[in-house]
Protein backbone atom coordinates (compact mmCIF):
# COMPACT_ATOMS: atom_id res chain seq x y z
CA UNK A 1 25.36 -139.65 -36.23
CA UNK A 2 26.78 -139.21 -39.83
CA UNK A 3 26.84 -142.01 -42.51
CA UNK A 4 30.86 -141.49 -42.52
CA UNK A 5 31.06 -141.57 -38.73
CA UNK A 6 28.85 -144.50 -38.53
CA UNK A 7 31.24 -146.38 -41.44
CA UNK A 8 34.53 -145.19 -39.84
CA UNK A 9 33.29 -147.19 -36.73
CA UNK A 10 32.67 -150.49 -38.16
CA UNK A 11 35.67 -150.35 -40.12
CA UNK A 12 37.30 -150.01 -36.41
CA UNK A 13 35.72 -153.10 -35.30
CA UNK A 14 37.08 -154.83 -38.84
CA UNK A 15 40.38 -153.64 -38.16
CA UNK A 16 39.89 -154.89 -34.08
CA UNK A 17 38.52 -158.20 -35.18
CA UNK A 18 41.56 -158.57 -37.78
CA UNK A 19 44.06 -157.93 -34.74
CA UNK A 20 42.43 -159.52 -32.21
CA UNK A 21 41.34 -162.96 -33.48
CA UNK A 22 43.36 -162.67 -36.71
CA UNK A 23 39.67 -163.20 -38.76
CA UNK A 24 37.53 -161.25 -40.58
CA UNK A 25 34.26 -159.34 -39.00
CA UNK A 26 32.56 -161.09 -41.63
CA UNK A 27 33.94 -164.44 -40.47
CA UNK A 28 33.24 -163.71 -36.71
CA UNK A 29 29.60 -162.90 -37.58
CA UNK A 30 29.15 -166.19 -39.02
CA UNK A 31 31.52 -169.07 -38.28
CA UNK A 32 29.92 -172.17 -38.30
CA UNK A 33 31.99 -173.22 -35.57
CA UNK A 34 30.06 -170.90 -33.33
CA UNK A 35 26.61 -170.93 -31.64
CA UNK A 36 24.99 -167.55 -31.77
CA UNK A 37 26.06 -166.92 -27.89
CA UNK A 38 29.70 -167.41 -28.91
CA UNK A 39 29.00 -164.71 -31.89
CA UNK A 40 27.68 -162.14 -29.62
CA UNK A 41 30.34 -162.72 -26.80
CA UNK A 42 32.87 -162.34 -29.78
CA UNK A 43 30.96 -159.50 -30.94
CA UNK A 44 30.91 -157.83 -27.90
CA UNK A 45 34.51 -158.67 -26.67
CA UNK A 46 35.62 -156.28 -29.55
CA UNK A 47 33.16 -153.92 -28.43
CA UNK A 48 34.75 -154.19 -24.80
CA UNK A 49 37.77 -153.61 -26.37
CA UNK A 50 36.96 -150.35 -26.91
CA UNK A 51 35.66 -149.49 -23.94
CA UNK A 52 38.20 -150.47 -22.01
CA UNK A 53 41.68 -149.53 -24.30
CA UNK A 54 42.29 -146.02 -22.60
CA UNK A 55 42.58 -147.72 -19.41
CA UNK A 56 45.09 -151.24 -20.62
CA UNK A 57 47.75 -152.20 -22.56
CA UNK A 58 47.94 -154.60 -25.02
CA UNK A 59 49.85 -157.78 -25.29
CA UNK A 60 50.25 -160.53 -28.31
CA UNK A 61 49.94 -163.96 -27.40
CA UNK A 62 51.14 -166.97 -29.61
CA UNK A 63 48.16 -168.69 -29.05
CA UNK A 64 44.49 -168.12 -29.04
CA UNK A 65 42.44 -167.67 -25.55
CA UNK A 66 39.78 -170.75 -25.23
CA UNK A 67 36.75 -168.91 -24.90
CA UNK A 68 36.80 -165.94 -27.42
CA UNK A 69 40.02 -166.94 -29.52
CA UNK A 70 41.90 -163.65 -28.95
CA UNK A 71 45.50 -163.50 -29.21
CA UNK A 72 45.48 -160.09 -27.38
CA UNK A 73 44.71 -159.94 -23.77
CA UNK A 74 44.56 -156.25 -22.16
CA UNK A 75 46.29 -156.14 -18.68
CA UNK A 76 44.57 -152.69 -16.60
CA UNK A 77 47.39 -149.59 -15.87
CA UNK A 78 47.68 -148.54 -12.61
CA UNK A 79 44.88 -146.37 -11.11
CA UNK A 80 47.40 -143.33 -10.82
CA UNK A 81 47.06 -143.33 -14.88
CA UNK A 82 43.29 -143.41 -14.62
CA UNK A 83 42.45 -139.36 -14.29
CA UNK A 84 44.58 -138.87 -17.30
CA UNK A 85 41.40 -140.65 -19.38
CA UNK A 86 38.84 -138.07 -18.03
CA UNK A 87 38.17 -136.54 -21.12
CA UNK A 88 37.11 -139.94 -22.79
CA UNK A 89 34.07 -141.22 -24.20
CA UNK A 90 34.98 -143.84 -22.14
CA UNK A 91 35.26 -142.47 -19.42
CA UNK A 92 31.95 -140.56 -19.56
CA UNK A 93 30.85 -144.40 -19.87
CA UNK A 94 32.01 -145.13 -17.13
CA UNK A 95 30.26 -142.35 -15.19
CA UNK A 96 27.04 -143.14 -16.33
CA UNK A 97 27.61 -146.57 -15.61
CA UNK A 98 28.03 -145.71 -11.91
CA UNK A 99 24.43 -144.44 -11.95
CA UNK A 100 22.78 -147.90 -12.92
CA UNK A 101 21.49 -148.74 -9.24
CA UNK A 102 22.46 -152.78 -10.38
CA UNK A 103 25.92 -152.00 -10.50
CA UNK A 104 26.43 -150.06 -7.90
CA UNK A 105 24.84 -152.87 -5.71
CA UNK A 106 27.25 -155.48 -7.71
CA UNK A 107 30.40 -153.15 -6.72
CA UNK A 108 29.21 -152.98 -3.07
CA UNK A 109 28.94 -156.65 -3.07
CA UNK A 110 32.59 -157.47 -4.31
CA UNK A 111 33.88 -154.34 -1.63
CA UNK A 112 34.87 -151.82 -4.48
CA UNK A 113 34.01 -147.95 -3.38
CA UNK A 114 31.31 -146.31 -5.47
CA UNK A 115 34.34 -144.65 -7.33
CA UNK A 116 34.57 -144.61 -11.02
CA UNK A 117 37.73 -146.76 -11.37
CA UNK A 118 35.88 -149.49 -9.36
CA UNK A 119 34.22 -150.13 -13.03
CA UNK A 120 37.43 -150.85 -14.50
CA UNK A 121 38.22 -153.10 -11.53
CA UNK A 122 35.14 -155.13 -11.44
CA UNK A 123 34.34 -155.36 -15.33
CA UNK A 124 38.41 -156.31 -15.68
CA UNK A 125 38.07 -158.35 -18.87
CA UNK A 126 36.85 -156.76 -22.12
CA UNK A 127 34.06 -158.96 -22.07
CA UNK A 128 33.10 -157.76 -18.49
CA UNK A 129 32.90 -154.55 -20.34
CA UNK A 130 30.93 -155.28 -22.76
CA UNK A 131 28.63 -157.27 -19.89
CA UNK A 132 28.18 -154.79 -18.03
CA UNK A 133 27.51 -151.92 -21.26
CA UNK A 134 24.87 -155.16 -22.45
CA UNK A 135 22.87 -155.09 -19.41
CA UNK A 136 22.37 -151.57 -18.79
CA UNK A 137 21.00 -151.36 -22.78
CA UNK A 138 18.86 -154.35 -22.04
CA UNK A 139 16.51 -152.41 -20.33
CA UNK A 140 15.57 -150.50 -23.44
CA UNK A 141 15.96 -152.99 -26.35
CA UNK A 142 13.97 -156.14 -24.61
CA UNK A 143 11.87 -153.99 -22.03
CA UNK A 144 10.66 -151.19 -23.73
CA UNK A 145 7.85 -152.15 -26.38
CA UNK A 146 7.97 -149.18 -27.97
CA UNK A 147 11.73 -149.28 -28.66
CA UNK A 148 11.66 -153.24 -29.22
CA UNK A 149 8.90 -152.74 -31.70
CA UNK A 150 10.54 -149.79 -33.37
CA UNK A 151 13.87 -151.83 -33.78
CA UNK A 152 11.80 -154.94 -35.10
CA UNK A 153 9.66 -152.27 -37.81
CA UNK A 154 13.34 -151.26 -39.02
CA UNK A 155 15.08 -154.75 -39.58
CA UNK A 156 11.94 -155.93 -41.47
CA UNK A 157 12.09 -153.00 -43.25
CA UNK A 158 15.80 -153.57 -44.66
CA UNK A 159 14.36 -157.64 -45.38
CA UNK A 160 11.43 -156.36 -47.46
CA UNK A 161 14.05 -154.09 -49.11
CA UNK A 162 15.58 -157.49 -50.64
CA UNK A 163 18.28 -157.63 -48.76
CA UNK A 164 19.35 -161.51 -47.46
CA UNK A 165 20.69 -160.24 -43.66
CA UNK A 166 21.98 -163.95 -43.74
CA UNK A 167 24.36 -163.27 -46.43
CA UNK A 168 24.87 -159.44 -45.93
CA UNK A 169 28.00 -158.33 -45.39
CA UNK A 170 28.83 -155.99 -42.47
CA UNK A 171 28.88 -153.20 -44.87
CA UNK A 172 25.99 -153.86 -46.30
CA UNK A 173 24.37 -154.46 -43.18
CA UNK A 174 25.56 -151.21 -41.85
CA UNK A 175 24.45 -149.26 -44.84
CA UNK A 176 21.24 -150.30 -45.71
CA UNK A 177 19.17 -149.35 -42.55
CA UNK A 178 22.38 -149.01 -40.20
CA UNK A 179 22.35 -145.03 -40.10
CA UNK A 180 18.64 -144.81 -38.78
CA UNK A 181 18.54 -147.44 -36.44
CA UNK A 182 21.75 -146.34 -35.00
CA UNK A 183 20.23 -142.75 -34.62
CA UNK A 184 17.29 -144.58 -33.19
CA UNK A 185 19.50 -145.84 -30.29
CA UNK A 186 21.28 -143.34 -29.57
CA UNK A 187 18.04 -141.49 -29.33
CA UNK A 188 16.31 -144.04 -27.14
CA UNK A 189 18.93 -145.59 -24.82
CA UNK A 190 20.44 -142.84 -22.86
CA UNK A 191 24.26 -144.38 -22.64
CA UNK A 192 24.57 -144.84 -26.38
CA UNK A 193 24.53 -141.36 -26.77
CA UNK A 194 27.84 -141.15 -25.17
CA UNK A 195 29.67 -144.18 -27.07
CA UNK A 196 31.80 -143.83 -29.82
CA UNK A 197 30.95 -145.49 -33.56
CA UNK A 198 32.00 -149.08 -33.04
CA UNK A 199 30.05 -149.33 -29.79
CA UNK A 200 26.60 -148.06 -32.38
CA UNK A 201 28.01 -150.40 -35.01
CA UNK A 202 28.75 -153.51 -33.00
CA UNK A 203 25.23 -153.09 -31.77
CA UNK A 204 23.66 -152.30 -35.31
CA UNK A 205 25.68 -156.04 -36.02
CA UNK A 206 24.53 -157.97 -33.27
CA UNK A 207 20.65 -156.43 -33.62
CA UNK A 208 20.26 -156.82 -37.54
CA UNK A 209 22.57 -160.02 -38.20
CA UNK A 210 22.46 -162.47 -34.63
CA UNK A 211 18.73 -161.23 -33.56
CA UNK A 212 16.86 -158.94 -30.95
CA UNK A 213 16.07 -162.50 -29.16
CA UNK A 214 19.43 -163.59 -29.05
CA UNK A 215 20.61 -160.61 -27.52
CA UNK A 216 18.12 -160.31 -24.91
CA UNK A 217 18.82 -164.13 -24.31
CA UNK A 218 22.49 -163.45 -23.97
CA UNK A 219 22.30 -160.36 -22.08
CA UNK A 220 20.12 -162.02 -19.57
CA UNK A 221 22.53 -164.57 -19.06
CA UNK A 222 25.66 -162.59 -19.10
CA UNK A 223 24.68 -159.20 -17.60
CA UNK A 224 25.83 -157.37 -14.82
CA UNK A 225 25.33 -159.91 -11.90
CA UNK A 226 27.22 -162.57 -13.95
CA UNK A 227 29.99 -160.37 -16.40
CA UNK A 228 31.73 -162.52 -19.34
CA UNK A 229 35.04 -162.87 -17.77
CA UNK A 230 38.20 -164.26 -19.68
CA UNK A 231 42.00 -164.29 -17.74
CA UNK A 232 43.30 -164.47 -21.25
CA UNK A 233 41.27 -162.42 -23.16
């Protein structure tokens, strides 16, 4: 992935965070007001925004949902639309969703066919997106030494560089070791080589600023099995 491809996604996300919960990235990265769950299910919503905007329409709301503070919520079109989004990346998401054994057991479960739609249905809520896109990478970022270890090596690196991650700005954060650890994922976790740049960035975000532990805390929590839903957001 290219330095300008990597920076044209986060500036996506900024411009999603902006619309969504009327804040800055910056601001959603580090409101006191928020443990660092809340900051990665914020994170992420965003994230699942993009997943899942092919395949929903947005609508403003005059106030804030109570769980993420969105004043967008993202109501599904009607499967008869869905075939028109098969030349996605998010589509091709979807797919290879499908093939991760744990979801195809969840969609049995609730009664959805092993169709790719059935996704859509079950995830429903951008945060079920992200959920389910969380688990799947869990595998390889809290599982896999090698790839834990490699992310860990790169994030100290950036620290010893001077750089206060605490203060950083997304930007900066992005910048400074961004480019190679994003190549890094896409390189080691199968899906991510199908995403598009905010999917890479949120996760460059959520790795460098909130914390490999946090995530694999969070993911544990909210993955597949147990998807971050929200009616209003």
């Amino acid at each position: 992935m290219e330095e300008e491809v990597l920076l044209s996604g986060l500036k996506r996300l900024k411009y999603l965070s902006k619309i969504e919960y009327r804040e800055n990235l910056s601001e959603v990265l580090s409101n006191p007001k928020d443990n660092v769950d809340d900051r990665i299910t914020r994170i992420g919503r965003l994230m699942g925004v993009e997943l899942k905007q092919p395949f929903a329409l947005a609508k403003r709301e005059e106030k804030p949902s109570y769980t993420t503070r969105a004043y967008r919520t993202w109501r599904l079109k009607k499967k008869k639309t869905f075939a028109k989004q098969k030349d996605t990346w998010q589509h091709r998401v979807l797919e290879s969703l499908l093939e991760d054994q744990r979801i195809v057991n969840e969609l049995q479960t609730m009664g959805y066919s092993l169709e790719t739609y059935s996704v859509v249905e079950a995830a429903q809520s951008e945060g079920g997106f992200w959920g389910y896109l969380a688990e799947v990478c869990r595998d390889y970022i809290c599982q896999d030494k090698k790839i834990r270890e490699k992310i860990e090596e790169n994030i100290k690196a950036v620290k010893k560089s001077g750089i206060n991650i605490e203060l950083a700005t997304p930007e900066i954060i992005v910048g400074s070791g961004g480019l190679a650890l994003g190549g890094f994922l896409i390189q080691s976790i199968p899906i991510l080589g199908l995403v598009g740049a905010p999917i890479i960035a949120g996760f460059i975000l959520i790795l460098y600023k909130l914390g490999i532990e946090a995530f694999c805390r969070w993911s544990k929590q909210f993955g597949v099995s147990n998807a971050y839903q929200e009616n209003t957001g």
